[in-house]
N, C-alpha and C. Protein backbone atom coordinates (compact mmCIF):
# COMPACT_ATOMS: atom_id res chain seq x y z
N UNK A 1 0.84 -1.18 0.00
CA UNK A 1 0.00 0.00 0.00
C UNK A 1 0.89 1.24 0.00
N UNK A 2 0.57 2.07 -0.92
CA UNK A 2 1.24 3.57 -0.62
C UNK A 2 1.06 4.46 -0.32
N UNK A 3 1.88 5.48 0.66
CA UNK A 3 1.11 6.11 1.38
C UNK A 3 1.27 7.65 1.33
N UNK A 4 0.07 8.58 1.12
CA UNK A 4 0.06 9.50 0.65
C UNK A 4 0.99 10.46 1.72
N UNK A 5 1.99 11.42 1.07
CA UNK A 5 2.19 12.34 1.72
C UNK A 5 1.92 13.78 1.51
N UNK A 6 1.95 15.24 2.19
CA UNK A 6 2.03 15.93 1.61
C UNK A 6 2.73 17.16 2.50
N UNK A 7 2.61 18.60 1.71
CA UNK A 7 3.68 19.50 2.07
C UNK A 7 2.87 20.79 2.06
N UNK A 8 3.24 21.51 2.74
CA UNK A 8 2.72 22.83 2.56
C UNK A 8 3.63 24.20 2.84
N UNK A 9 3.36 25.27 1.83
CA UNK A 9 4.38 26.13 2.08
C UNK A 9 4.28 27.17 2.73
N UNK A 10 2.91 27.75 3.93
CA UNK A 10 2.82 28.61 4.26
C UNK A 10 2.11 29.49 3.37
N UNK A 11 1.66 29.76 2.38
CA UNK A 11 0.90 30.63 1.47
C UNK A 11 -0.14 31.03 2.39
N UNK A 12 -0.89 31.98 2.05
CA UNK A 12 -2.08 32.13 2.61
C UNK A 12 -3.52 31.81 2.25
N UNK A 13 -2.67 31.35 0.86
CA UNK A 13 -4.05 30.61 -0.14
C UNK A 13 -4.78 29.10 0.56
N UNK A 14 -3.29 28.45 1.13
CA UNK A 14 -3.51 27.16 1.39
C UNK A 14 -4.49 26.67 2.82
N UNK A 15 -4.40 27.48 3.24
CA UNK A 15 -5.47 27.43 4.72
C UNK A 15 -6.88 28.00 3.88
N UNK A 16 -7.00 29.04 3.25
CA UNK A 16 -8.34 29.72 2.78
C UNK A 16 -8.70 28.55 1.90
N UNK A 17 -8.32 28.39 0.83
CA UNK A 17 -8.59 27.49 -0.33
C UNK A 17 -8.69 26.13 0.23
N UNK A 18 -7.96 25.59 1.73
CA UNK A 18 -8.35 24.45 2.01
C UNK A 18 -7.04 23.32 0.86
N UNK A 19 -5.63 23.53 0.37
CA UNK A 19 -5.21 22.94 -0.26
C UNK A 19 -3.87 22.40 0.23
N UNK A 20 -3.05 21.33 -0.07
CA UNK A 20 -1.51 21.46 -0.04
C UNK A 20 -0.58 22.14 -0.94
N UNK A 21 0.71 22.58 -0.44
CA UNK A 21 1.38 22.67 -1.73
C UNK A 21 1.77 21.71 -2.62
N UNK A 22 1.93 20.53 -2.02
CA UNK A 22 2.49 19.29 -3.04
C UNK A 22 1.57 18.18 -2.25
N UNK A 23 2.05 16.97 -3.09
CA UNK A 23 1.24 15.92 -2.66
C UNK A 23 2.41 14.34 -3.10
N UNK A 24 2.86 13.65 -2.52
CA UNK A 24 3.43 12.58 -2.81
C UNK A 24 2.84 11.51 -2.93
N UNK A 25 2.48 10.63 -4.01
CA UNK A 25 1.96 9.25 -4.13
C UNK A 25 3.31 8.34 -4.61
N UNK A 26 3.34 7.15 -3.87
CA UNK A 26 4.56 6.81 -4.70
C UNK A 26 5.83 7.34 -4.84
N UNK A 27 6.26 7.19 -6.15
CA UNK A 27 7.18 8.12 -6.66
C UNK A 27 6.90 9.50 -7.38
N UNK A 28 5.28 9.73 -7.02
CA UNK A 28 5.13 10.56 -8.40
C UNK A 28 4.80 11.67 -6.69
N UNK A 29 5.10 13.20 -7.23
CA UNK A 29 4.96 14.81 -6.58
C UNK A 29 4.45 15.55 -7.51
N UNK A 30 3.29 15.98 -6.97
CA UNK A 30 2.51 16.88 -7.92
C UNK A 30 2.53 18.06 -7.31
N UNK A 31 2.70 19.10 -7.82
CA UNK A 31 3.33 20.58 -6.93
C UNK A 31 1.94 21.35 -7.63
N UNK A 32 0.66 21.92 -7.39
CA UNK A 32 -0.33 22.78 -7.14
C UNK A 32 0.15 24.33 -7.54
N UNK A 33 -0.78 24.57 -8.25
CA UNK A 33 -0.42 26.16 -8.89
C UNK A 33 0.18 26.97 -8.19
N UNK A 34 1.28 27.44 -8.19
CA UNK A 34 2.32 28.20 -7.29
C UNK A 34 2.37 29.68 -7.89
N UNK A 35 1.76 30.66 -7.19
CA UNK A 35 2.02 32.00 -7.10
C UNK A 35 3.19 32.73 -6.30
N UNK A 36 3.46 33.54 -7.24
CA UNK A 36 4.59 34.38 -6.39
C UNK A 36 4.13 35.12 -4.95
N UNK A 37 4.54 34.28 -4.11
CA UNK A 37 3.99 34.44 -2.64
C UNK A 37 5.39 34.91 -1.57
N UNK A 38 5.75 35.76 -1.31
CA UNK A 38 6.48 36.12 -0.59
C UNK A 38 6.56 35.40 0.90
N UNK A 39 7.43 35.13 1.73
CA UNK A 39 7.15 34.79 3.27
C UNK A 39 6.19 35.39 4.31
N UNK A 40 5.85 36.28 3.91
CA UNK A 40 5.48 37.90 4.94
C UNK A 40 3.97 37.48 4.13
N UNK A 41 3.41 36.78 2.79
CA UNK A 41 2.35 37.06 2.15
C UNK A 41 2.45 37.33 1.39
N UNK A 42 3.03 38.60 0.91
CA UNK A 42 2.91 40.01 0.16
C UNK A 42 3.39 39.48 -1.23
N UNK A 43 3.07 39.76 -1.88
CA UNK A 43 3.27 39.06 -4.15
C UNK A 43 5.24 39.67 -4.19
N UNK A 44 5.62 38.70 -4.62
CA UNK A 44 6.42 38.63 -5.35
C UNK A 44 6.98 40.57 -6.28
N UNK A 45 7.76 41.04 -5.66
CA UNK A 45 7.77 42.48 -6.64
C UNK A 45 8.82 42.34 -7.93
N UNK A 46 8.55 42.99 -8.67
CA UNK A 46 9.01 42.90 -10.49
C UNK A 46 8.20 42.23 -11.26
N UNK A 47 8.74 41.85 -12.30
CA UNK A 47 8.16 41.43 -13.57
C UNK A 47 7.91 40.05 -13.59
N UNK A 48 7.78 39.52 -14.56
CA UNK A 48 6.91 38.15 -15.04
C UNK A 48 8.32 37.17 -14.67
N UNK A 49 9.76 37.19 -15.08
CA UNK A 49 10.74 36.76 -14.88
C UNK A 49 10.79 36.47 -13.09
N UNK A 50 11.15 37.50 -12.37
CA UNK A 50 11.47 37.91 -10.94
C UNK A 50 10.23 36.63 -10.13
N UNK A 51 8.99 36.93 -10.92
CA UNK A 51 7.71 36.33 -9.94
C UNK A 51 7.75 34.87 -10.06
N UNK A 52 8.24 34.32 -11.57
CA UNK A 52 8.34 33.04 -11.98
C UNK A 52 9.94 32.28 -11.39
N UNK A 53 11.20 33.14 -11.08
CA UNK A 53 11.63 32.88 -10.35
C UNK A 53 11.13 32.03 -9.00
N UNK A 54 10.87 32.89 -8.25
CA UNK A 54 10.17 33.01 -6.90
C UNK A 54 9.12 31.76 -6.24
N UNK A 55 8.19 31.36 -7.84
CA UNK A 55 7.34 30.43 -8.14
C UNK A 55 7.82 28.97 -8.11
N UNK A 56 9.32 29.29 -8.92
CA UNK A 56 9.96 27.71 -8.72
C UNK A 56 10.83 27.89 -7.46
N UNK A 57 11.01 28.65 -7.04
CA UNK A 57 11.96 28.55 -5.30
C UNK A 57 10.84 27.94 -4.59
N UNK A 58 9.45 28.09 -4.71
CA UNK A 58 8.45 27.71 -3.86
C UNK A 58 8.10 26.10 -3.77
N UNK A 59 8.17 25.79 -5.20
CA UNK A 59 8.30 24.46 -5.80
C UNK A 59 8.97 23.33 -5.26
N UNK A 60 10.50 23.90 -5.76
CA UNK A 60 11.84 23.28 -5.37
C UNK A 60 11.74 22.90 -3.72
N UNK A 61 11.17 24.13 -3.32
CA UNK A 61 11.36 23.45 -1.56
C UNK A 61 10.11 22.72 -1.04
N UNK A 62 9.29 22.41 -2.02
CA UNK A 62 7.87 21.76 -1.91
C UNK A 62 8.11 20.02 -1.96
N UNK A 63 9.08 20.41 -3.40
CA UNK A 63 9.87 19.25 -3.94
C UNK A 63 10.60 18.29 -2.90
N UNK A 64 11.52 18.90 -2.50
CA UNK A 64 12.74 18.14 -1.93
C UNK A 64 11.66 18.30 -0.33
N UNK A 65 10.98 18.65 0.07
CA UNK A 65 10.58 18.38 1.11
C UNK A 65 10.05 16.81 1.30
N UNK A 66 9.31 16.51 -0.04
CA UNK A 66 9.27 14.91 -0.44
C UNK A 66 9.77 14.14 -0.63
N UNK A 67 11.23 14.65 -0.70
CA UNK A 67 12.10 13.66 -0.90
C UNK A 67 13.17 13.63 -2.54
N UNK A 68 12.16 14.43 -3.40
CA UNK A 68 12.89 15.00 -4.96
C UNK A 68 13.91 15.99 -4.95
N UNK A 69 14.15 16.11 -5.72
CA UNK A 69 14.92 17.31 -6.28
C UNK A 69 14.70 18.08 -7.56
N UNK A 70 15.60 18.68 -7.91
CA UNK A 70 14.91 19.47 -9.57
C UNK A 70 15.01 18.72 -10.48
N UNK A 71 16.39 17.58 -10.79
CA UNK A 71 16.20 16.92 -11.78
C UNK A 71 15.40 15.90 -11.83
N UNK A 72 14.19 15.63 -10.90
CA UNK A 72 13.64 14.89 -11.07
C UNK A 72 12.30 15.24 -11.85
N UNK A 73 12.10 16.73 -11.66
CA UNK A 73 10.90 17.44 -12.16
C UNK A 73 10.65 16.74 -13.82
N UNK A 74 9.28 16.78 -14.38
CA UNK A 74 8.70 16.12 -15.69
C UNK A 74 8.08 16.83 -16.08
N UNK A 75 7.76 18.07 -15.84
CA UNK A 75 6.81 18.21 -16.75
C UNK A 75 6.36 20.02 -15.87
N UNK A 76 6.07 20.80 -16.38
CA UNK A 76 5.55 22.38 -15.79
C UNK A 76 4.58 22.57 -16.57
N UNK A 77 3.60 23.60 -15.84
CA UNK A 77 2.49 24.39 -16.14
C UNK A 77 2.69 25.56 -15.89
N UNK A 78 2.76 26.79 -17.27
CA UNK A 78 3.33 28.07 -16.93
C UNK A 78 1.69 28.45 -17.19
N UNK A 79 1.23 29.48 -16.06
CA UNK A 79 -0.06 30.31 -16.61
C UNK A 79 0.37 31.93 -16.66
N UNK A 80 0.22 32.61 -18.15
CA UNK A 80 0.63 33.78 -17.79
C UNK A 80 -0.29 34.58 -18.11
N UNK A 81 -0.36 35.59 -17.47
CA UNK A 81 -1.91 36.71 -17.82
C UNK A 81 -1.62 37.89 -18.73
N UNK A 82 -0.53 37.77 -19.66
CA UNK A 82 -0.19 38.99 -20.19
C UNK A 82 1.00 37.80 -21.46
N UNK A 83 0.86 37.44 -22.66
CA UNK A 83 1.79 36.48 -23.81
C UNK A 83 2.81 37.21 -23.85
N UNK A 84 2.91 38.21 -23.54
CA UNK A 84 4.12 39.24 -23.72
C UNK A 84 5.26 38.54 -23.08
N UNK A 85 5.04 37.70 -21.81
CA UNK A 85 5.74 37.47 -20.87
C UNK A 85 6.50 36.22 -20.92
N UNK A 86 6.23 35.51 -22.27
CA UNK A 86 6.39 34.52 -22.51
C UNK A 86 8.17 34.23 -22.66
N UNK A 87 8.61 35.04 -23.28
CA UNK A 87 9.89 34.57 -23.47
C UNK A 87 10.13 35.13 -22.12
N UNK A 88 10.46 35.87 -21.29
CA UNK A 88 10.92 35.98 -20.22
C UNK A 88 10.94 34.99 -18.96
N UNK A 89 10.06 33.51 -19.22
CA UNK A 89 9.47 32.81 -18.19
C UNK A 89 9.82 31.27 -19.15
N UNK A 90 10.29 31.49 -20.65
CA UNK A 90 10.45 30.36 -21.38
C UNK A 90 11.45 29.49 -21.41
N UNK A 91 12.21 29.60 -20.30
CA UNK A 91 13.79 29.00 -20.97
C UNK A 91 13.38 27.99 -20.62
N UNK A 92 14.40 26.58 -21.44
CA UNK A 92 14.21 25.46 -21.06
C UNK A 92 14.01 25.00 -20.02
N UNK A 93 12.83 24.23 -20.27
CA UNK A 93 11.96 23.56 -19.42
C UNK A 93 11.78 21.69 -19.15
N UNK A 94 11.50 21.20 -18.29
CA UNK A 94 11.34 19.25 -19.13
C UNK A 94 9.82 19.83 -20.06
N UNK A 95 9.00 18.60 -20.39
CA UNK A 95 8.09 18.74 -20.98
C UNK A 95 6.78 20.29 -20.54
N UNK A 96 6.55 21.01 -21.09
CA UNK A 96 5.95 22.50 -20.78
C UNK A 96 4.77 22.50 -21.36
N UNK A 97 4.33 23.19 -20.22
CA UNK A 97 2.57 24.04 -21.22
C UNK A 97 3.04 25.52 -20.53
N UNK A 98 2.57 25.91 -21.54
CA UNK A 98 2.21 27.36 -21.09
C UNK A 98 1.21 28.17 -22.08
N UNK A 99 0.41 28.66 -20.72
CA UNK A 99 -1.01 29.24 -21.49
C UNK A 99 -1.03 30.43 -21.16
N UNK A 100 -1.99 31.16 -21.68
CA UNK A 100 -2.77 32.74 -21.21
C UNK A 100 -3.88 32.40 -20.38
N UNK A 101 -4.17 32.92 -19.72
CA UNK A 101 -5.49 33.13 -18.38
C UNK A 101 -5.48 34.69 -18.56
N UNK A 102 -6.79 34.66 -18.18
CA UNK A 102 -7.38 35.97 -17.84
C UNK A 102 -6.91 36.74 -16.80
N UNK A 103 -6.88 36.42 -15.85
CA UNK A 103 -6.50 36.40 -14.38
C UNK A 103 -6.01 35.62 -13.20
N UNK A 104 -5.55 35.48 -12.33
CA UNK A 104 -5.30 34.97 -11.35
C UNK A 104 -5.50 35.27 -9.92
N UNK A 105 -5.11 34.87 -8.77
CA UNK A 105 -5.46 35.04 -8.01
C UNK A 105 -5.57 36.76 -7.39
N UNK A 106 -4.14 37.18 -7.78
CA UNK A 106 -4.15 38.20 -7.51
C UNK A 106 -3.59 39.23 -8.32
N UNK A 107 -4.35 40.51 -8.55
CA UNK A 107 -4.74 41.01 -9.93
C UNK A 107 -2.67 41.29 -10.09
N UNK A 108 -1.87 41.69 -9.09
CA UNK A 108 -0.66 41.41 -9.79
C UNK A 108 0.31 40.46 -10.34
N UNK A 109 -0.45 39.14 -9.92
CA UNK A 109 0.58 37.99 -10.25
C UNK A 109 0.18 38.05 -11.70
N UNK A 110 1.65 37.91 -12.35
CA UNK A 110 1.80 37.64 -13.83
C UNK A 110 2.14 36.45 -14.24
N UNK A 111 1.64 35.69 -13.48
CA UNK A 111 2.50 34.32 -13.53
C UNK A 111 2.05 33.13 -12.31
N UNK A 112 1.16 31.84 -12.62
CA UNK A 112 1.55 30.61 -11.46
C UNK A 112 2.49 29.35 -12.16
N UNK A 113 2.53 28.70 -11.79
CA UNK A 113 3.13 27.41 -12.24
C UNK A 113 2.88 26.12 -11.40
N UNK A 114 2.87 25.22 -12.29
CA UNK A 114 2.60 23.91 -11.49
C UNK A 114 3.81 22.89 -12.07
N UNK A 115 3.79 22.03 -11.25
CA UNK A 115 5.11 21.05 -11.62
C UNK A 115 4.83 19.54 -11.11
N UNK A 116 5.38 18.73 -11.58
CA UNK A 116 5.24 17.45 -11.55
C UNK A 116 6.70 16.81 -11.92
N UNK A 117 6.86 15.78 -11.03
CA UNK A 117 8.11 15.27 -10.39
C UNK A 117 8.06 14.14 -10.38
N UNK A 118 8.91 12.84 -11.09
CA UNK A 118 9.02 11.26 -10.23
C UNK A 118 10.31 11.06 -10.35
N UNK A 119 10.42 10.84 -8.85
CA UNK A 119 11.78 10.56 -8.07
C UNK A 119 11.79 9.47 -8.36
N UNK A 120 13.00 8.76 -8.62
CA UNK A 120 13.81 7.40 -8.79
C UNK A 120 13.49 6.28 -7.93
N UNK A 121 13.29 4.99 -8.12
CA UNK A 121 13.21 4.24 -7.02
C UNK A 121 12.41 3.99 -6.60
């Protein structure tokens, strides 16, 4: 039997919304739409680059809290609310989506991401 784990990063979404940040089955980590969320709360300041930074620092420590690391990551979900932003948030990726949305949570995030991970073994 395997047994579910999961992680949370302090957001303020995750108590309101009722969610984790990640979730471990197995070998497989599924990392939940990640906004540029500062420690304090407060969004991520700069551009689409700076916030999507910020987004995978949130990730990464979501990640390895399960037990992964980055090269284990498979696969990202870039959502951006402005296409402009696209090359700034595009560099190589493992397998990628990236879409336009209308909006997001909060009218400044330019950017969430989701990620998916299977660790070895």
């Amino acid at each position: 039997m395997t047994t579910r784990l999961q992680v949370t990063s302090g957001s303020p979404y995750e108590a309101s919304f009722g969610f984790a940040r990640a979730v471990r089955e197995g070998n497989r980590i599924i990392v939940a739409g990640t906004g540029p969320v500062e420690p304090d709360g407060s969004t991520t300041p700069g551009g689409a680059a700076e916030q999507a930074a910020r987004c995978c620092t949130i990730i990464l420590a979501a990640i390895e809290a399960l037990g992964g690391s980055a090269a284990d990551v498979v696969r990202t979900r870039m959502l951006l609310t402005d296409p402009a932003d696209q090359d700034a948030v595009g560099a190589a990726k493992p397998a990628a989506t990236m879409a336009g949305v209308a909006w997001l949570c909060r009218p400044e995030w330019r950017i969430e991401i989701e990620a998916e991970a299977v660790v070895p073994g």
